[in-house]
C-alpha atoms as a PDB file:
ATOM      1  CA  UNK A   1     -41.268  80.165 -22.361  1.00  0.00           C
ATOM      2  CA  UNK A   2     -42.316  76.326 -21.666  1.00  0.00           C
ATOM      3  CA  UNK A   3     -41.113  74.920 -24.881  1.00  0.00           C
ATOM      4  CA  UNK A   4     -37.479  75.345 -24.388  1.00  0.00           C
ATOM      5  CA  UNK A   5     -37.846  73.696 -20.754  1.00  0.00           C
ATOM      6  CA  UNK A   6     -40.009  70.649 -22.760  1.00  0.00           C
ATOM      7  CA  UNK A   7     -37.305  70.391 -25.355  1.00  0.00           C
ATOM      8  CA  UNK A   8     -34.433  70.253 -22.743  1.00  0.00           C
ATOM      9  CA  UNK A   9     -36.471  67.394 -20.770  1.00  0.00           C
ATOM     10  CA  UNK A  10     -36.773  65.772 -23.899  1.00  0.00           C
ATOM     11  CA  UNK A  11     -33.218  65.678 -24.593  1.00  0.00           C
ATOM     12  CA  UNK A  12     -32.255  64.608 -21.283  1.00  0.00           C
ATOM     13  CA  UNK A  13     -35.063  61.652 -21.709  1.00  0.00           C
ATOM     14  CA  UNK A  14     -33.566  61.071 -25.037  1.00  0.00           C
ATOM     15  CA  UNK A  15     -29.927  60.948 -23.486  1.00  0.00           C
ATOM     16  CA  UNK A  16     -31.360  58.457 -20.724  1.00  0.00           C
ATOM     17  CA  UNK A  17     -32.851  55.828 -23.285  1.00  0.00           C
ATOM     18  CA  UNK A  18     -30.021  55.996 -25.370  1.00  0.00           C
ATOM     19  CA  UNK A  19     -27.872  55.610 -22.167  1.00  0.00           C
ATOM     20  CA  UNK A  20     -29.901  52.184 -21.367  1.00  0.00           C
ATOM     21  CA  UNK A  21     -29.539  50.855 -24.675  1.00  0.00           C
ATOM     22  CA  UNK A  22     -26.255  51.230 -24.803  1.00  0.00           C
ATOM     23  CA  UNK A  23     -25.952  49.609 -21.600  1.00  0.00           C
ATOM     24  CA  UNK A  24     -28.250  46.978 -22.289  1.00  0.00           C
ATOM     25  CA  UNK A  25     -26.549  46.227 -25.587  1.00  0.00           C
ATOM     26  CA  UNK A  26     -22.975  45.981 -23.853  1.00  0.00           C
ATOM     27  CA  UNK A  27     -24.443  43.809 -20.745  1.00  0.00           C
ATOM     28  CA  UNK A  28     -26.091  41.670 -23.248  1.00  0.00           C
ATOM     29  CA  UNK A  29     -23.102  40.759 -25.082  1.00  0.00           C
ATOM     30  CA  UNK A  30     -21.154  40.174 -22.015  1.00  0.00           C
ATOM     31  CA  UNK A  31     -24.154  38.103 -20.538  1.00  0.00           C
ATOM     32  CA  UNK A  32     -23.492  35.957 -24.426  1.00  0.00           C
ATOM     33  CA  UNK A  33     -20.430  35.719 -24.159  1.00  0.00           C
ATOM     34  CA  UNK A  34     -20.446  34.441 -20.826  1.00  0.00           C
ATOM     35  CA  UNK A  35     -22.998  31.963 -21.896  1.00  0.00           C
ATOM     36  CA  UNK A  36     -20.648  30.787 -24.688  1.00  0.00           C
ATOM     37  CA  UNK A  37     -17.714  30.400 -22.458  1.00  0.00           C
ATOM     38  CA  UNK A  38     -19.810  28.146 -19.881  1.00  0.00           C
ATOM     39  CA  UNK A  39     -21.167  26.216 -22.545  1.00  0.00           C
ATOM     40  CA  UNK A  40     -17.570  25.777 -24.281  1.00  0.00           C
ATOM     41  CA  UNK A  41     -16.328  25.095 -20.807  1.00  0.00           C
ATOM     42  CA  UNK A  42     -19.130  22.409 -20.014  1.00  0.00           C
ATOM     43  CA  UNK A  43     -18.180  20.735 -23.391  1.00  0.00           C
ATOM     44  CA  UNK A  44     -14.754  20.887 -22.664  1.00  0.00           C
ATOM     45  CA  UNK A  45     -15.137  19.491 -19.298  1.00  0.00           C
ATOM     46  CA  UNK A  46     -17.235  16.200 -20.602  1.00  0.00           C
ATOM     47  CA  UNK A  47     -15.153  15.466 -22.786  1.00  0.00           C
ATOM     48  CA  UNK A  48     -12.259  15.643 -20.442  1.00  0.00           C
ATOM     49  CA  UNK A  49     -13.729  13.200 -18.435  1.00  0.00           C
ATOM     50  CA  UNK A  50     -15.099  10.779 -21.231  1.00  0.00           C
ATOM     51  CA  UNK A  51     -11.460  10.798 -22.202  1.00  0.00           C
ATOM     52  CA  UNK A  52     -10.014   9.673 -18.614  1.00  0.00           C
ATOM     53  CA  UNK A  53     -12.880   7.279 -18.419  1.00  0.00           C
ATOM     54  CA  UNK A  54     -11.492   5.557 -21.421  1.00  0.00           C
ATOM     55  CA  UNK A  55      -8.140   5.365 -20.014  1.00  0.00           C
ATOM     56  CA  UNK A  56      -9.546   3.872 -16.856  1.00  0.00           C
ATOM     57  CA  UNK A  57     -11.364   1.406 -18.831  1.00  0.00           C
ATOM     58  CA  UNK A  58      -8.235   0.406 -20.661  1.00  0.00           C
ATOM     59  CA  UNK A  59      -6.290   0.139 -17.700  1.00  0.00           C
ATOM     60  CA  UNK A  60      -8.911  -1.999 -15.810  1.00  0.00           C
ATOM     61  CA  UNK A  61      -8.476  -4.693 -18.590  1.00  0.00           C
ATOM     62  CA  UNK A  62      -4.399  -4.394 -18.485  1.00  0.00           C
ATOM     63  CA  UNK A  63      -4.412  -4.859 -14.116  1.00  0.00           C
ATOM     64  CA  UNK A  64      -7.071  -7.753 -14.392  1.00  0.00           C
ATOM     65  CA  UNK A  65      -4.760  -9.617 -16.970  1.00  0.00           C
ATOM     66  CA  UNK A  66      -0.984  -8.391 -15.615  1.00  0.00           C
ATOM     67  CA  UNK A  67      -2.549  -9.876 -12.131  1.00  0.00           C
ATOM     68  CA  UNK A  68      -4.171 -12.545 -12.853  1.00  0.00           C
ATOM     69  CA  UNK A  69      -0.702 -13.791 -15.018  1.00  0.00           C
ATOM     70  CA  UNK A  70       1.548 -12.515 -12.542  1.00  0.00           C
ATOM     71  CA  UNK A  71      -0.675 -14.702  -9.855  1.00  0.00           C
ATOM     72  CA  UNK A  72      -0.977 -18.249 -12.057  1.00  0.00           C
ATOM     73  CA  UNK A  73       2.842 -17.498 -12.722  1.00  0.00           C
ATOM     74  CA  UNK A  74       4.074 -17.397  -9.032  1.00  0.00           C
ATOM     75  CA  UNK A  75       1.667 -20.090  -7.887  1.00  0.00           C
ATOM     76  CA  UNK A  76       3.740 -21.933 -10.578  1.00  0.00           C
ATOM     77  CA  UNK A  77       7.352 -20.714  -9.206  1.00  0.00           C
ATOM     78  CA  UNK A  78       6.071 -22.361  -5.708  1.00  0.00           C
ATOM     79  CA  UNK A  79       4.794 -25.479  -7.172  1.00  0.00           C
ATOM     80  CA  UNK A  80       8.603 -25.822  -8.660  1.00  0.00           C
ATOM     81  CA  UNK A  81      10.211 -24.322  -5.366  1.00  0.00           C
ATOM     82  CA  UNK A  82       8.388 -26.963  -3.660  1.00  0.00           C
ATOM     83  CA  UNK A  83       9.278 -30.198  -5.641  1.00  0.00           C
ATOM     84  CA  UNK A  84      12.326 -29.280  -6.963  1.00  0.00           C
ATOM     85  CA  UNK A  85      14.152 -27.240  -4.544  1.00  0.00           C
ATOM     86  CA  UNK A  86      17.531 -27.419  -5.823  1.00  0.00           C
ATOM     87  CA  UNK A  87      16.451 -26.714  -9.582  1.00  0.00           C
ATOM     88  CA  UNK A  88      14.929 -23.728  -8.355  1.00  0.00           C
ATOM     89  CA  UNK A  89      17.981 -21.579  -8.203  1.00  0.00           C
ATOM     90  CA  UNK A  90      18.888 -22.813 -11.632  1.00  0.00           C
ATOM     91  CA  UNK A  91      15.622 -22.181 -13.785  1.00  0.00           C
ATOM     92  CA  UNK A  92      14.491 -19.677 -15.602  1.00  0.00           C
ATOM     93  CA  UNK A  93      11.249 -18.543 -16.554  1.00  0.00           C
ATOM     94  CA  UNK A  94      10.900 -19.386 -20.024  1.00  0.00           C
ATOM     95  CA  UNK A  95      11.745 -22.985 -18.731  1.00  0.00           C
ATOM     96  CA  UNK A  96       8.235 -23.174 -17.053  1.00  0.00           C
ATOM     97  CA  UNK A  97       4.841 -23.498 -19.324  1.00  0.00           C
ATOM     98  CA  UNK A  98       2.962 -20.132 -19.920  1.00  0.00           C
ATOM     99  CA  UNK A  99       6.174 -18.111 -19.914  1.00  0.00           C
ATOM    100  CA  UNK A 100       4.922 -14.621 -21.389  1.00  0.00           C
ATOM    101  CA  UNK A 101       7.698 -12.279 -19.822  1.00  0.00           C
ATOM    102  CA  UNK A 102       7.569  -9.864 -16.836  1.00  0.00           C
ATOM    103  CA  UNK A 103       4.702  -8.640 -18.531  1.00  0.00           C
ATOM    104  CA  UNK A 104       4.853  -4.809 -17.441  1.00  0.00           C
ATOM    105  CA  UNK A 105       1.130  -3.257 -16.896  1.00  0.00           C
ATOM    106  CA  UNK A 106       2.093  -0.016 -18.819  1.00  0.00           C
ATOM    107  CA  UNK A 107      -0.923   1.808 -17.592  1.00  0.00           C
ATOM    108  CA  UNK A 108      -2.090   4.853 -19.282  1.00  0.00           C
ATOM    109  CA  UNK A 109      -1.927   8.829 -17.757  1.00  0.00           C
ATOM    110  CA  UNK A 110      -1.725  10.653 -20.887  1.00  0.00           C
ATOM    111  CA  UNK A 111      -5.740  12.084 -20.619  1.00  0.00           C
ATOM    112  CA  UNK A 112      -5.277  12.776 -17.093  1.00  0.00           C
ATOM    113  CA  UNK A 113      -2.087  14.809 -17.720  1.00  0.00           C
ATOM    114  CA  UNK A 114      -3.310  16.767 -20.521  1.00  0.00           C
ATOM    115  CA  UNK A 115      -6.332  18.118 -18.582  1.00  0.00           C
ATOM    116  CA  UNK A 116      -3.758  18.527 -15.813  1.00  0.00           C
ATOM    117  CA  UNK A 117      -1.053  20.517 -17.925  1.00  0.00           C
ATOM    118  CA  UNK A 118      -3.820  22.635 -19.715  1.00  0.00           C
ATOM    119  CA  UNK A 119      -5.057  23.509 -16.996  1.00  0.00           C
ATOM    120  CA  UNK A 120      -8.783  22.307 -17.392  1.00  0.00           C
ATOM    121  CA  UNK A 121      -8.355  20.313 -14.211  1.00  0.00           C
ATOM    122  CA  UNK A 122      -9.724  23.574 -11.964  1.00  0.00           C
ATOM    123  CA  UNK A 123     -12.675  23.211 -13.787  1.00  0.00           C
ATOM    124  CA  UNK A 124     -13.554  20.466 -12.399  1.00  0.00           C
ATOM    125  CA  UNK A 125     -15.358  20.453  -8.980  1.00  0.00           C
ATOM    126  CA  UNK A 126     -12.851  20.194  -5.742  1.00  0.00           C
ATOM    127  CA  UNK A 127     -13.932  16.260  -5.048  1.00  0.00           C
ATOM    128  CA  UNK A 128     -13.946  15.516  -8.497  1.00  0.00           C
ATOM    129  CA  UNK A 129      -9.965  16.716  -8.459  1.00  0.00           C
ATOM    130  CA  UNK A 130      -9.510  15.307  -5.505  1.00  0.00           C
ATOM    131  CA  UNK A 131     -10.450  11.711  -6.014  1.00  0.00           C
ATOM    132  CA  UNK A 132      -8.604  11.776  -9.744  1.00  0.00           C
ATOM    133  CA  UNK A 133      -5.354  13.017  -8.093  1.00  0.00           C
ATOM    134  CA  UNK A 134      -6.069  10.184  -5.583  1.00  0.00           C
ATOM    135  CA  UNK A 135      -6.089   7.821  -8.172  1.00  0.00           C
ATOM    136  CA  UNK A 136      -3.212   8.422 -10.284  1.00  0.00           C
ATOM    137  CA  UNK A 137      -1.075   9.436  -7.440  1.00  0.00           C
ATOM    138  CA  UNK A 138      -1.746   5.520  -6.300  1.00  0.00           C
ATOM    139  CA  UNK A 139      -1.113   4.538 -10.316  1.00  0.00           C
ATOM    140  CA  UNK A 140       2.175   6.227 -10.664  1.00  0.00           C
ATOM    141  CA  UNK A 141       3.729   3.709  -7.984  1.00  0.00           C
ATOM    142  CA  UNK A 142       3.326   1.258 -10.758  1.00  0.00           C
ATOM    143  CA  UNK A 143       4.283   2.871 -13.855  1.00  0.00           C
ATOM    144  CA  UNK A 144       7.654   3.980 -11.693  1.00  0.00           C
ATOM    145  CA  UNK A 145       7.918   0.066 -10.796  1.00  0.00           C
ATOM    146  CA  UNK A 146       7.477  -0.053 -14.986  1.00  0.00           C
ATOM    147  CA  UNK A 147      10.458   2.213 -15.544  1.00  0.00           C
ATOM    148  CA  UNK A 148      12.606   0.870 -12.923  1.00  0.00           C
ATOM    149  CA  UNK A 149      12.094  -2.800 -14.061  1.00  0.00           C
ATOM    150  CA  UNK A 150      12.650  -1.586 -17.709  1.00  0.00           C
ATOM    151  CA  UNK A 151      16.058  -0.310 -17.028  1.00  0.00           C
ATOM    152  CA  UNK A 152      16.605  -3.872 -14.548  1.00  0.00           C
ATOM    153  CA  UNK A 153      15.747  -6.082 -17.314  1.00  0.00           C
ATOM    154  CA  UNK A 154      17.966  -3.957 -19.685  1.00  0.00           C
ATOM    155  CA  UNK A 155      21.394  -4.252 -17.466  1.00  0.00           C
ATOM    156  CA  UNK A 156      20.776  -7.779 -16.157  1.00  0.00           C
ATOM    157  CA  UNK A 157      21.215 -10.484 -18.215  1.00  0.00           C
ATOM    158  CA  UNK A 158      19.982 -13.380 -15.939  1.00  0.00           C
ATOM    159  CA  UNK A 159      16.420 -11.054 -15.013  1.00  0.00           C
ATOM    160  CA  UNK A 160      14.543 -13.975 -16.141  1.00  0.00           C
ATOM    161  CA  UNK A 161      15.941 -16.366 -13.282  1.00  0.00           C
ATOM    162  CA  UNK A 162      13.237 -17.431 -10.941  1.00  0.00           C
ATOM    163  CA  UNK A 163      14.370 -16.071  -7.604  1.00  0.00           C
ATOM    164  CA  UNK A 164      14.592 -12.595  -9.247  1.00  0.00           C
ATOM    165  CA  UNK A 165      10.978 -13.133 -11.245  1.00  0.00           C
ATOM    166  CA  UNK A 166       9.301 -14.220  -7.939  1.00  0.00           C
ATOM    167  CA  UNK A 167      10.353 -10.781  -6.492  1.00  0.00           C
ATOM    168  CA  UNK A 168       9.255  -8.830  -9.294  1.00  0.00           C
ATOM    169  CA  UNK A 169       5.599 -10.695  -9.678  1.00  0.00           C
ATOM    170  CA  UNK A 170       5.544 -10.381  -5.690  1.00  0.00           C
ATOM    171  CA  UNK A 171       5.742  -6.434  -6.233  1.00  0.00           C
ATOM    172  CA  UNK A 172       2.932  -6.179  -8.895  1.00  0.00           C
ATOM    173  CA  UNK A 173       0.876  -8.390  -6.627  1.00  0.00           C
ATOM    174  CA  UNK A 174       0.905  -6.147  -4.010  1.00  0.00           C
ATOM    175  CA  UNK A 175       0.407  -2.808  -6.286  1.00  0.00           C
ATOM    176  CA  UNK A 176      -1.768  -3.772  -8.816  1.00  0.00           C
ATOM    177  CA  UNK A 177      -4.489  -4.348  -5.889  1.00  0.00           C
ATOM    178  CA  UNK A 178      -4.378  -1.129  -4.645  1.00  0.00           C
ATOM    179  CA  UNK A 179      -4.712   0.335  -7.881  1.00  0.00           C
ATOM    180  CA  UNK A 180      -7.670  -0.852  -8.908  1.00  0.00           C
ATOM    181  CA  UNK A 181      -9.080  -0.626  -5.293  1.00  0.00           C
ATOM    182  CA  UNK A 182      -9.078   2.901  -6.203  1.00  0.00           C
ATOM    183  CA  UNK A 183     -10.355   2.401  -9.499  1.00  0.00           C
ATOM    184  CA  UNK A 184     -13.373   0.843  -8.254  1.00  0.00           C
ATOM    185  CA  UNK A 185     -13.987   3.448  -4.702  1.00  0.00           C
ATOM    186  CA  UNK A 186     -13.637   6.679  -6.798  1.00  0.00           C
ATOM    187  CA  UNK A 187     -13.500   6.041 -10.722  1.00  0.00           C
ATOM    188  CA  UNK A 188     -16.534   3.873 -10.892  1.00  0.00           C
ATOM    189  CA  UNK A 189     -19.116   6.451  -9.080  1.00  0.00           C
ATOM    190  CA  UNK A 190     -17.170   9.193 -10.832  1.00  0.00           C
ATOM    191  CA  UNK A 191     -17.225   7.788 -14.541  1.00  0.00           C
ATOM    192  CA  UNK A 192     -19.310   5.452 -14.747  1.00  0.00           C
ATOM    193  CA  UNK A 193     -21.800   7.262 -16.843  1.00  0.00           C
ATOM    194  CA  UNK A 194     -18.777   8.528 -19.076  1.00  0.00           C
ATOM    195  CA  UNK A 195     -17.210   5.365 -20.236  1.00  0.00           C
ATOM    196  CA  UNK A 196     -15.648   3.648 -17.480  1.00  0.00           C
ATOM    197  CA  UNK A 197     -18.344   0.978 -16.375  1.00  0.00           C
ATOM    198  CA  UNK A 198     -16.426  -1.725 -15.651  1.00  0.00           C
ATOM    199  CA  UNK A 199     -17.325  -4.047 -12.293  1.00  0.00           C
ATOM    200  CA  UNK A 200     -14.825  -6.059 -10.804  1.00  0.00           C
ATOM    201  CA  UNK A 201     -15.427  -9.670 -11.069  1.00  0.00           C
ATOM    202  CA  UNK A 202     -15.402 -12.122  -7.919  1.00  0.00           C
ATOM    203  CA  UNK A 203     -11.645 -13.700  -7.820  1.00  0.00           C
ATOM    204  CA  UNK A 204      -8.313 -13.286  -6.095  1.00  0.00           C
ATOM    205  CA  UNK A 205      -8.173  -9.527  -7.025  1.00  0.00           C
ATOM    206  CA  UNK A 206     -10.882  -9.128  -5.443  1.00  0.00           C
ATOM    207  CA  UNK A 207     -10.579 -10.652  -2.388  1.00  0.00           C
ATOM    208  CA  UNK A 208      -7.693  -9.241  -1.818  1.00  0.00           C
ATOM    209  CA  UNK A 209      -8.980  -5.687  -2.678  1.00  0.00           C
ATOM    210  CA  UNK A 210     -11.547  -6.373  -0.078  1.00  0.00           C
ATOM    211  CA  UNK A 211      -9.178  -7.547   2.332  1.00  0.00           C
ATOM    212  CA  UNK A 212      -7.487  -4.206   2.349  1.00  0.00           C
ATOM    213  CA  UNK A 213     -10.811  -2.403   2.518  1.00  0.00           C
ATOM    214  CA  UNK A 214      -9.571   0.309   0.168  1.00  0.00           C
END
């Protein structure tokens, strides 16, 4: 009368094993897949960042040069308001040596909005978001100054007078500064490992970013 008791416990044993492997089997595939995903994510994330690194770099170079021409150029526009005071009103910029045009900075945003639109940017760790909003919230006041001047320079067939080029250099001299005050506070520390190692060297932009203690 034992056996049928033994066989019945040894169904139900049989039943519980079973029951584990199956449940192992299924929690190890989710615990793979999972794996996977963070790796995929992690790979995704890097290369997110390498790719607004780059964009910083790039931009670095354009501010530095769109400054530093915008400064020699107005330094320039003085030196004529100065000793010739009543040509002043009547020049034009390609009258004056080292006449490149406005010379727009055309920064760069398309990295930052892809990860933005995709939606890869919650990925990213709350400061990280933070201080990348930061910066290209402070960027986008010169790529609207871009557009605006664009459509100016389109409509206004004298742009290139001096009186109206002194205002426009005046406004990237005061943006560009900022910009890259924020490059250097939260993009360096951020990206520097990723691609965007640039230092800013000792000159007016400087200064001036120190000045403002951004």
């Amino acid at each position: 009368m034992k056996f049928p008791s033994l066989k019945i416990k040894e169904r139900i044993l049989d039943h519980i094993i079973q029951g584990l492997i199956v449940f192992a089997s299924v929690f190890l595939a989710f615990w793979l897949t999972e794996v996977r995903e963070s790796i995929n994510t992690k790979k995704e994330v890097e290369t997110a960042l390498k790719s607004i690194a780059l964009e910083l770099s790039y931009n670095h170079h354009r501010i530095e040069y769109t400054f530093n021409y915008h400064l020699n150029f107005s330094q320039k526009m003085d030196s004529v308001a100065n000793f010739s005071p009543d040509n002043y009103e009547k020049l034009h910029g390609f009258h004056i040596v080292g006449w490149q045009g406005i010379q727009l900075p055309m920064l760069r945003s398309t990295a930052y909005k892809t990860i933005t639109n995709s939606g890869l940017i919650n990925k990213l760790n709350f400061e990280t978001q933070k201080n990348l909003a930061d910066i290209y919230s402070v960027q986008k006041l010169i790529e609207d100054a871009d557009n605006s001047i664009i459509g100016f320079t389109i409509n206004d067939l004298e742009f290139t007078k001096l009186s109206k080029i002194k205002h426009l250099t005046g406004l990237y001299l005061d943006l560009l500064p900022d910009v890259m005050g924020f490059y250097q506070k939260y993009g360096y520390p951020l990206l520097n490992e990723k691609g965007y190692s640039q230092k800013l060297d000792n000159g007016m932009l400087k200064i001036i970013i120190d000045q403002k203690n951004i």
